[in-house]
N, C-alpha and C. Protein backbone atom coordinates (compact mmCIF):
# COMPACT_ATOMS: atom_id res chain seq x y z
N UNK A 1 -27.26 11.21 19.50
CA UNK A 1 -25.94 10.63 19.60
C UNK A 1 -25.45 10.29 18.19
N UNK A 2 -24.83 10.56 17.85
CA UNK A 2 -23.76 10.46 16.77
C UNK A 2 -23.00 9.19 16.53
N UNK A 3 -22.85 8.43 15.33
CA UNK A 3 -22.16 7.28 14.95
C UNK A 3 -21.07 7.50 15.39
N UNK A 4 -19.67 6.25 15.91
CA UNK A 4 -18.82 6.22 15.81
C UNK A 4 -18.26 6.89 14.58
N UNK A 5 -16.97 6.76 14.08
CA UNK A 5 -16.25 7.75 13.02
C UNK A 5 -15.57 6.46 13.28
N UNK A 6 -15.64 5.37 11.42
CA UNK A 6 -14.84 4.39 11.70
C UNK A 6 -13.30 4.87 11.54
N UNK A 7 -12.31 3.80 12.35
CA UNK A 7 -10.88 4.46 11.72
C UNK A 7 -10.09 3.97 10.77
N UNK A 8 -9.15 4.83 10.72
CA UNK A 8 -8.89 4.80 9.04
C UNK A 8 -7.67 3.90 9.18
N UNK A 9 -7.90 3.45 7.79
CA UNK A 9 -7.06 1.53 8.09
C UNK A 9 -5.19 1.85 8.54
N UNK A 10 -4.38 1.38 9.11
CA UNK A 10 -3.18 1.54 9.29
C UNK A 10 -2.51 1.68 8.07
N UNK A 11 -1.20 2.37 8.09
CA UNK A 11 -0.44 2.69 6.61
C UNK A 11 0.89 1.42 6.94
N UNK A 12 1.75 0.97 5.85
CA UNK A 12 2.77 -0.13 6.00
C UNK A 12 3.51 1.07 4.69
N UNK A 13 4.37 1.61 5.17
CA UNK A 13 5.30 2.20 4.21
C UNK A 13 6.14 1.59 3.58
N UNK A 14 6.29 1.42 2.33
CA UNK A 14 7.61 0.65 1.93
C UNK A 14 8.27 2.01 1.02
N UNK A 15 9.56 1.67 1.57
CA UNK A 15 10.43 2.70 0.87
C UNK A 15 11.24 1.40 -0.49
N UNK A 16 11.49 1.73 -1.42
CA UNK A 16 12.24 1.05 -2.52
C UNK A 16 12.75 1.59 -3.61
N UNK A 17 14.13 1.05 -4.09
CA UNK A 17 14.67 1.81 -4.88
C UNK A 17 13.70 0.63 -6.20
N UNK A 18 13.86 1.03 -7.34
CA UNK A 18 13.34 0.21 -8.43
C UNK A 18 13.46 -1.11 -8.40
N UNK A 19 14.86 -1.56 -8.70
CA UNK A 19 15.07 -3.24 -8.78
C UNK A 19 14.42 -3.88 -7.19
N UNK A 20 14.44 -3.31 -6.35
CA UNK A 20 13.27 -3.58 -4.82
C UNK A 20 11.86 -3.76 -5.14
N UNK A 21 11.72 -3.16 -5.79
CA UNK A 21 10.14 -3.26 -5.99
C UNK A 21 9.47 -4.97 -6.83
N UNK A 22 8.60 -5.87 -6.36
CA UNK A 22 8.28 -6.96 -6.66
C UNK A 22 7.13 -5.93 -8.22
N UNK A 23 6.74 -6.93 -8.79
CA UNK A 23 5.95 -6.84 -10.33
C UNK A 23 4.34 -6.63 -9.45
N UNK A 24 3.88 -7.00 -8.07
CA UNK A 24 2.88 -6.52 -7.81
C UNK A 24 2.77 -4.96 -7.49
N UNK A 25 3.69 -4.61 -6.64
CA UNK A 25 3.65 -3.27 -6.36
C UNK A 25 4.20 -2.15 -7.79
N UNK A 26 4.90 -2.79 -8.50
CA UNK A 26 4.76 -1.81 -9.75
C UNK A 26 3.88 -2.02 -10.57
N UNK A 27 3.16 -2.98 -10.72
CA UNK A 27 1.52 -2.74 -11.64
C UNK A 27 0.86 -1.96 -10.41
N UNK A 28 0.54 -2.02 -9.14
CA UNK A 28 -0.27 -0.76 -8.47
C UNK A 28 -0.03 0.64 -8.59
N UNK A 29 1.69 1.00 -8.82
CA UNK A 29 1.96 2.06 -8.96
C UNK A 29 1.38 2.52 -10.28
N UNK A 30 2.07 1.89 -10.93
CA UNK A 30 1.59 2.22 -12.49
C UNK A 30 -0.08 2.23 -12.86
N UNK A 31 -0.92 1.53 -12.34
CA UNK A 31 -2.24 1.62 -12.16
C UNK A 31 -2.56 2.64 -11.79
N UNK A 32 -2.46 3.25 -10.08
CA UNK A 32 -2.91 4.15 -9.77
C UNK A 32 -2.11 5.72 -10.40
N UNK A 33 -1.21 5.86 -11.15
CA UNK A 33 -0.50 6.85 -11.51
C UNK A 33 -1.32 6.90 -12.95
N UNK A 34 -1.63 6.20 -13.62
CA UNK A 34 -2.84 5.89 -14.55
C UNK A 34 -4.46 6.27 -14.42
N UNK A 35 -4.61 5.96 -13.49
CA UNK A 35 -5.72 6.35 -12.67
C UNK A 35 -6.30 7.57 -12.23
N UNK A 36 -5.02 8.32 -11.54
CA UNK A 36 -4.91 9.61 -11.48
C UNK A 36 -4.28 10.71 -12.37
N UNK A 37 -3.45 10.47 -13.19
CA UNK A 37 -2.72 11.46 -14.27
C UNK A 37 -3.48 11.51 -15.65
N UNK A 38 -3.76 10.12 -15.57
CA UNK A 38 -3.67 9.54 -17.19
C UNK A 38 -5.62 9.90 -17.29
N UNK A 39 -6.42 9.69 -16.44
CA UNK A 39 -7.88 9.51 -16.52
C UNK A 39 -9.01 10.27 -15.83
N UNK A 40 -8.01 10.41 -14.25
CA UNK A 40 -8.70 11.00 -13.55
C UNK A 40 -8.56 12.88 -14.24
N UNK A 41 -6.84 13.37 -14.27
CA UNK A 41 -6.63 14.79 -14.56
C UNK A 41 -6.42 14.70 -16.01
N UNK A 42 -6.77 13.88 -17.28
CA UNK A 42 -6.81 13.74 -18.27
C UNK A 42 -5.33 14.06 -18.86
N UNK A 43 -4.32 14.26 -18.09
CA UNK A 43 -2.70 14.44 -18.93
C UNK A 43 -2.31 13.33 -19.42
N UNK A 44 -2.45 13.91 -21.08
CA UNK A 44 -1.89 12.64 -21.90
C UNK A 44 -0.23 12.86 -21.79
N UNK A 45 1.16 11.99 -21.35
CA UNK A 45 2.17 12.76 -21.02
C UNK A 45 2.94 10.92 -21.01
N UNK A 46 4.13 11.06 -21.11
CA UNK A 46 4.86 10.08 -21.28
C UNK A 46 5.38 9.65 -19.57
N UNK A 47 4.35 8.90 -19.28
CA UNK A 47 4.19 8.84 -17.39
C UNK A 47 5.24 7.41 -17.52
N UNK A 48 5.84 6.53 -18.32
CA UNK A 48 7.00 6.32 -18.14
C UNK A 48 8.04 6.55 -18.58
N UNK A 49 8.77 7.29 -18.42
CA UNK A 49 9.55 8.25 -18.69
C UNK A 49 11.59 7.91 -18.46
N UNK A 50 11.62 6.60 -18.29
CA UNK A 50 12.94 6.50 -17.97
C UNK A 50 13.69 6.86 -16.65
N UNK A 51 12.39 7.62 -15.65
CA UNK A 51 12.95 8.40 -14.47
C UNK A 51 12.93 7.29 -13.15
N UNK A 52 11.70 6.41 -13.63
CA UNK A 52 11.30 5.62 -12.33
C UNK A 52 12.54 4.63 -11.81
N UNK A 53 13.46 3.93 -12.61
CA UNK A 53 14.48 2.85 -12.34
C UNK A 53 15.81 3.74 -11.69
N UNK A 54 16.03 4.86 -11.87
CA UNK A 54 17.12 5.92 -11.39
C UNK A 54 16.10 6.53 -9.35
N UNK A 55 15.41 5.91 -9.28
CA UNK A 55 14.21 6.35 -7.80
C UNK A 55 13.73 5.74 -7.07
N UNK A 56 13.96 6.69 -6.04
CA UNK A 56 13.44 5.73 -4.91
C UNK A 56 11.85 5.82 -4.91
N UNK A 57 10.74 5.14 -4.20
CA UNK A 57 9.63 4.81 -4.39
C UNK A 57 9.10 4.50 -2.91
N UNK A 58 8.34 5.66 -2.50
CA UNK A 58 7.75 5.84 -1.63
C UNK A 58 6.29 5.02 -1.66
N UNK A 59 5.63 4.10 -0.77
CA UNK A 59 4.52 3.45 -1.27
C UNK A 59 3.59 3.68 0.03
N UNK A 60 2.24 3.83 0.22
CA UNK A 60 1.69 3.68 1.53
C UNK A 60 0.29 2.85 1.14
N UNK A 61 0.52 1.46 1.45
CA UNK A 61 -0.36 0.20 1.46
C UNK A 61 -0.79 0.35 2.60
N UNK A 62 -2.33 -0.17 2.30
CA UNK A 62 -3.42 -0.05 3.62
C UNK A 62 -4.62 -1.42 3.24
N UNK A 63 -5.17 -1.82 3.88
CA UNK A 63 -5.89 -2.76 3.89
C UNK A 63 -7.40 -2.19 3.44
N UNK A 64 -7.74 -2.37 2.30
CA UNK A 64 -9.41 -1.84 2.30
C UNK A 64 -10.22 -3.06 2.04
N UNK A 65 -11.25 -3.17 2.50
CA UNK A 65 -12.01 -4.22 1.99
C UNK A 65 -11.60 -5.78 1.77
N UNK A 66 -10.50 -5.67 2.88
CA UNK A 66 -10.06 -7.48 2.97
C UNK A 66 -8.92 -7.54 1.59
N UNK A 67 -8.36 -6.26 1.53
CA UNK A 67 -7.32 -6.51 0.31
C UNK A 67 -6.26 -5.41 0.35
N UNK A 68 -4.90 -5.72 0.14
CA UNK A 68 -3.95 -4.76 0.41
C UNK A 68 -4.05 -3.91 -0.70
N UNK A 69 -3.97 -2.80 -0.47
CA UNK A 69 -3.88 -2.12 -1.95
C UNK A 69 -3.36 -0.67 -1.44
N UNK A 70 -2.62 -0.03 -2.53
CA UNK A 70 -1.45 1.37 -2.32
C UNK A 70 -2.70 2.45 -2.97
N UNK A 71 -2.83 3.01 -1.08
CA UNK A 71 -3.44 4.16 -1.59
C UNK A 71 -2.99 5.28 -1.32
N UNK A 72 -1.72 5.92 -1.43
CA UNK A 72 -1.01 6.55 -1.96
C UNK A 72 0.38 6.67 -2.54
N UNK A 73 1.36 7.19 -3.20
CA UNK A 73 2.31 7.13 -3.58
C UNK A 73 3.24 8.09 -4.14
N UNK A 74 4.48 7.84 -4.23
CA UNK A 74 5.31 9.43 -4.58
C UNK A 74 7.04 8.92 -5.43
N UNK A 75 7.59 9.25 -6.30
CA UNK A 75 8.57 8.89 -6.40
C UNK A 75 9.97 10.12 -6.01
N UNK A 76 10.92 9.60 -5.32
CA UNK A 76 11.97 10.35 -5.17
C UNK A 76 13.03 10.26 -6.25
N UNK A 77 13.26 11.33 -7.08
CA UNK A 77 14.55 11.42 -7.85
C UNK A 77 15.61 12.29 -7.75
N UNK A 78 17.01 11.22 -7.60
CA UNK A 78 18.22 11.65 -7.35
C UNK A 78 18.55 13.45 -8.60
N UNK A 79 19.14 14.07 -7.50
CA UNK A 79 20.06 14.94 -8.43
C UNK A 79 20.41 14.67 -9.34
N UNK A 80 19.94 15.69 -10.48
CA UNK A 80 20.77 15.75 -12.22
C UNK A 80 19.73 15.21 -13.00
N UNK A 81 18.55 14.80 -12.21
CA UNK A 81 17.80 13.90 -13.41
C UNK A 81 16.90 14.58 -13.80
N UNK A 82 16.00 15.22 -13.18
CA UNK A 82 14.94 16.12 -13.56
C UNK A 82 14.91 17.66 -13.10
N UNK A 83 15.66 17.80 -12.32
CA UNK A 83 16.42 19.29 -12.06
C UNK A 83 17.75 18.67 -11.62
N UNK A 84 18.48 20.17 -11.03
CA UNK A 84 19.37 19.90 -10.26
C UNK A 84 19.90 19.65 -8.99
N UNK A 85 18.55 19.77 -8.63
CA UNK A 85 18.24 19.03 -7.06
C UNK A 85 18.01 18.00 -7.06
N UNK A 86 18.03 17.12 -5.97
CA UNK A 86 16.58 16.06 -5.88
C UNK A 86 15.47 16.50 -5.98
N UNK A 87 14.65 15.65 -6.40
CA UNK A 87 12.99 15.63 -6.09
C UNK A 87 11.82 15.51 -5.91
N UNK A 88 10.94 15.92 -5.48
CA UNK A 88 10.14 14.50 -5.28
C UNK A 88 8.90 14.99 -6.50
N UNK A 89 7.69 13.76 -6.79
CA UNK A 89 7.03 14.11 -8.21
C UNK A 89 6.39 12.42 -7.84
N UNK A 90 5.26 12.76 -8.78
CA UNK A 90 4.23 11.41 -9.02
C UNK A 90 3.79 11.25 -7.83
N UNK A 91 3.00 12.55 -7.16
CA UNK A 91 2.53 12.49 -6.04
C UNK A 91 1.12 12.14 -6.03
N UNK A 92 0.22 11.24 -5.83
CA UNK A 92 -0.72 10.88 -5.20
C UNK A 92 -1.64 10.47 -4.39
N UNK A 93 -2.71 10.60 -4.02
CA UNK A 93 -3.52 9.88 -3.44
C UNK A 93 -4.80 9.12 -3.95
N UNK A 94 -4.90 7.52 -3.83
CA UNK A 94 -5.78 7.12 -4.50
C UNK A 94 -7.02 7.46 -3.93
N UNK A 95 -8.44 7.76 -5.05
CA UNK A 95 -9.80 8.06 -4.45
C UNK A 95 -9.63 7.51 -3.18
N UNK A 96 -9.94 6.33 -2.80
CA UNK A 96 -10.66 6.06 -1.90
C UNK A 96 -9.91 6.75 -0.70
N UNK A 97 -8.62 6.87 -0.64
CA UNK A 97 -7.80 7.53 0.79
C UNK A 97 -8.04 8.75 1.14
N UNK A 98 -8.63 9.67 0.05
CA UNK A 98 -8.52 11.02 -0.18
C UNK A 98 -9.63 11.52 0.87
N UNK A 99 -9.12 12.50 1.30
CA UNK A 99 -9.72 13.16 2.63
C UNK A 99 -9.21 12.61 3.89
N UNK A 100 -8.32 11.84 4.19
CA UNK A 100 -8.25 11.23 5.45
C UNK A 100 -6.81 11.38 6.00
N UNK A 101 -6.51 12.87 5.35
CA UNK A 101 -4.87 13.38 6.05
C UNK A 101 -3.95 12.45 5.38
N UNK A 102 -4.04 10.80 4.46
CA UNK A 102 -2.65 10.13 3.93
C UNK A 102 -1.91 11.01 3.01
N UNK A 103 -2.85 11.80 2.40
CA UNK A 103 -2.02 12.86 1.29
C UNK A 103 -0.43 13.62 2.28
N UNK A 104 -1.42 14.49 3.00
CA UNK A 104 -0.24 15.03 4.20
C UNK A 104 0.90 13.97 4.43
N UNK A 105 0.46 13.08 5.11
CA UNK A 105 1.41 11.71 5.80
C UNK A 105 2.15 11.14 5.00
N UNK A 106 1.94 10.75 3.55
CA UNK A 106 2.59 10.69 2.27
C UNK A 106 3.63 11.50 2.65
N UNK A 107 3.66 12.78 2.10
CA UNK A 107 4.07 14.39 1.88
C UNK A 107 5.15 14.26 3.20
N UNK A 108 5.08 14.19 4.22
CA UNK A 108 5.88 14.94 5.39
C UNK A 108 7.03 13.58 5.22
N UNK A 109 6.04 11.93 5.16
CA UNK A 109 7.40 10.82 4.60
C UNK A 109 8.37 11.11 3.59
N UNK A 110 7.82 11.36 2.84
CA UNK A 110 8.70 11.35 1.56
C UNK A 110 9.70 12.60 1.64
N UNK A 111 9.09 13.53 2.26
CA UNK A 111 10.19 14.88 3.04
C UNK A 111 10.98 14.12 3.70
N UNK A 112 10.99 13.47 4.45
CA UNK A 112 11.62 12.66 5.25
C UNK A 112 12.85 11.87 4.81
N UNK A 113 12.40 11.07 4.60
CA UNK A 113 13.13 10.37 3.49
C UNK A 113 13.97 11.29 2.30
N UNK A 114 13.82 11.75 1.67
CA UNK A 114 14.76 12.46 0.46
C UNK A 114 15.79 13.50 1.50
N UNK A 115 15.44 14.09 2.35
CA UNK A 115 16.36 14.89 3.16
C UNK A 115 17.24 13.84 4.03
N UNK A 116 16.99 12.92 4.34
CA UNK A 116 17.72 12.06 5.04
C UNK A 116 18.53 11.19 4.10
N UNK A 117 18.34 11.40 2.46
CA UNK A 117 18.76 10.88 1.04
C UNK A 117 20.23 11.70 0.87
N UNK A 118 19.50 12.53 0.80
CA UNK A 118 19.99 13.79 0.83
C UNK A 118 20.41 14.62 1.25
N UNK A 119 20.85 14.70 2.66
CA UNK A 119 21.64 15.83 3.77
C UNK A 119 21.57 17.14 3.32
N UNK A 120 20.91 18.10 4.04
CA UNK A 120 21.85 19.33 3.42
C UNK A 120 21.35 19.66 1.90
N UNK A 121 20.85 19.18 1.54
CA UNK A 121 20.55 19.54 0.09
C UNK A 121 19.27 20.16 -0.22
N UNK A 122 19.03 21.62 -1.07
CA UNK A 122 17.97 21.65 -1.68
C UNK A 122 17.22 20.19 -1.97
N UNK A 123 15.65 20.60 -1.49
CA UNK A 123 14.90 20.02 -3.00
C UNK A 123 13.87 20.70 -3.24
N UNK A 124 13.52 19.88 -4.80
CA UNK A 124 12.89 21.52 -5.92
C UNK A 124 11.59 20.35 -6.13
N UNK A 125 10.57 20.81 -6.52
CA UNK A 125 9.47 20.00 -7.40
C UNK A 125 9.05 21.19 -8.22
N UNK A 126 7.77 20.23 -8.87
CA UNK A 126 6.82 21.05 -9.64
C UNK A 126 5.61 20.97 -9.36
N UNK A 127 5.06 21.65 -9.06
CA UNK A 127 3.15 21.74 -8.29
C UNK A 127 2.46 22.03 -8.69
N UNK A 128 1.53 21.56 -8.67
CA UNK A 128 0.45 21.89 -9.17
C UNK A 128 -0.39 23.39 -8.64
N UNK A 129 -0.51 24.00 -9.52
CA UNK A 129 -0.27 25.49 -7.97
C UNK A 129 -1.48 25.08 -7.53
N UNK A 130 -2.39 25.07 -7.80
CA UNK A 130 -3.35 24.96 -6.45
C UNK A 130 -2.87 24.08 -5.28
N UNK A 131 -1.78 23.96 -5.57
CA UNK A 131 -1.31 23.30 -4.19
C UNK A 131 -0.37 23.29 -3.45
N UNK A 132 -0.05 24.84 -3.91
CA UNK A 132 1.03 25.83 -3.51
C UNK A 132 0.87 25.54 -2.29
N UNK A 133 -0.20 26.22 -1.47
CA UNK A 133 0.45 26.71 -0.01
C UNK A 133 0.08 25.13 0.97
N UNK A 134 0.08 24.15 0.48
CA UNK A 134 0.13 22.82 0.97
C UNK A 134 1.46 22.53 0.83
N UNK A 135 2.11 22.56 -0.18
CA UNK A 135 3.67 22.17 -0.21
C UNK A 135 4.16 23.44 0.67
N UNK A 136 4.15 24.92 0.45
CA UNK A 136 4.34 25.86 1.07
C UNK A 136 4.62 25.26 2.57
N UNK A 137 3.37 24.15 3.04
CA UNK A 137 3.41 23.77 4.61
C UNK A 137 5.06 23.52 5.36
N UNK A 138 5.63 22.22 4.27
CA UNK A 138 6.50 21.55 4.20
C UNK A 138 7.92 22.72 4.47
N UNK A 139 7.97 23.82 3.81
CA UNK A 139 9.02 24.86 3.47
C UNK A 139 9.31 25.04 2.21
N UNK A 140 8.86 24.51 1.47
CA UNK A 140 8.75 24.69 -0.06
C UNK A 140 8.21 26.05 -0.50
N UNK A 141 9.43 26.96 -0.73
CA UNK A 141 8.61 28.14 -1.08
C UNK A 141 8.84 28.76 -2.62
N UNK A 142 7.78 28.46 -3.79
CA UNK A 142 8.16 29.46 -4.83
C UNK A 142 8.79 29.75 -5.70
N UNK A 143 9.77 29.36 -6.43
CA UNK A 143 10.59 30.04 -6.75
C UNK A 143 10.31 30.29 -8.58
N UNK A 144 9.55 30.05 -9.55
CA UNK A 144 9.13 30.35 -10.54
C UNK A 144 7.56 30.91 -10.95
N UNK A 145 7.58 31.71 -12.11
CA UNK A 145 6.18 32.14 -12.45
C UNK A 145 5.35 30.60 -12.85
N UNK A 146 4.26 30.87 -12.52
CA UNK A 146 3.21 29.91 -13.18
C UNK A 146 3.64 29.67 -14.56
N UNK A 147 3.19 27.91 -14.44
CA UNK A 147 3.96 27.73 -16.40
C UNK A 147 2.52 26.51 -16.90
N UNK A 148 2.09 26.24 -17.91
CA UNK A 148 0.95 25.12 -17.97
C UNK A 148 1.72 24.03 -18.53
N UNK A 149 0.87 22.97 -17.82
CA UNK A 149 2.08 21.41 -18.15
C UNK A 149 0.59 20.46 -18.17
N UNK A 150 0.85 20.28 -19.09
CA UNK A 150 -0.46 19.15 -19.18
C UNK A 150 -1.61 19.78 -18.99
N UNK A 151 -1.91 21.33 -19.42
CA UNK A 151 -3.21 21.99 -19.24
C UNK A 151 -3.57 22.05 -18.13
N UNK A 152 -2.58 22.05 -17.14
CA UNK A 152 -2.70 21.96 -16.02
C UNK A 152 -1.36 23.26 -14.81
N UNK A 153 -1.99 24.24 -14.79
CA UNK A 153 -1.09 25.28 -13.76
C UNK A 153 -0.21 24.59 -13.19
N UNK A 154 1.15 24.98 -12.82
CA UNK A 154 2.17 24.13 -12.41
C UNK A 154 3.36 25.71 -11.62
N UNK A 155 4.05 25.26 -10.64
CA UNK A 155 4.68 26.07 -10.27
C UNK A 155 5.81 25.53 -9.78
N UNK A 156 7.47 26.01 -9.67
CA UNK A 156 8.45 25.21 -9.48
C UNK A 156 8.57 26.28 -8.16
N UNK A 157 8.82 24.62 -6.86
CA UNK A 157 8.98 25.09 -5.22
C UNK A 157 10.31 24.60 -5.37
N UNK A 158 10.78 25.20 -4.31
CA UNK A 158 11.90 25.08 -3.67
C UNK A 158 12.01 24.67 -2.11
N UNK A 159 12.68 23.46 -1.55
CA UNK A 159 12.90 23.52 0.02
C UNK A 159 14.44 23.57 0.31
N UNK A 160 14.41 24.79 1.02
CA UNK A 160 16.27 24.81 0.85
C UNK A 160 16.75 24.04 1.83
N UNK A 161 18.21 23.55 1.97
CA UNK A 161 18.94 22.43 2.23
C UNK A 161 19.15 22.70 3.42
């Protein structure tokens, strides 16, 4: 007989534009975007960038270990700022969530959200290609050659409007 399979802690989404966001949840963001860009995939890269206060801020807080903490996250940016679409970018999942489908659940919210931002509108990112045919899932299909960004393969998707 086989152990139970404990379950995986509930998600509390907070959607927020910048000035929304309290000084706890932007030191987590900024932590774990640190965590993962800055240490984990070694891109040395100007990760504040002027983009975050113009975005909305997708957050998914979960309870681990008797403590709230954001284990994953994504920022949405308005048209004109980083293409000419909206789009979404600063996609993560912190270690400990990873493997347990929040990456996906992240991903299909934040689709969610920016199209409902957004009506009708393209949106474009930049991917990491190995993670092409995961965004691919969404309708994101393609639309540039492979380019390296932080020593790191990158490909520009498209989800049309």
């Amino acid at each position: 007989m086989s152990a139970p399979v404990p379950a995986e802690p509930a998600v509390e989404w907070q959607w927020s534009a910048f000035d929304e966001l309290d000084t706890h949840a932007l030191y987590e963001i900024l932590a774990q975007r640190q965590d993962v860009f800055v240490l984990e995939q070694q891109c040395l890269f100007q990760d504040m960038d002027g983009v975050d206060q113009l975005s909305h801020h997708l957050l998914a807080w979960q309870i681990r270990d008797g403590r709230r903490v954001l284990s994953a996250y994504l920022r949405s940016v308005p048209p004109g700022i980083c293409f000419a679409e909206a789009s979404l970018g600063r996609v993560l999942c912190a270690r400990a969530a990873r493997g347990t489908g929040l990456g996906k659940r992240l991903f299909a919210e934040g689709v969610r959200r920016i199209v409902a931002q957004y009506p009708g509108q393209p949106v474009r990112i930049g991917a990491q290609q190995y993670l092409e045919q995961f965004y691919a899932g969404f309708g994101f299909q393609t639309c540039s050659q492979p380019y390296l960004e932080d020593a790191i393969w990158h490909v520009e998707m498209v989800r049309p409007g």
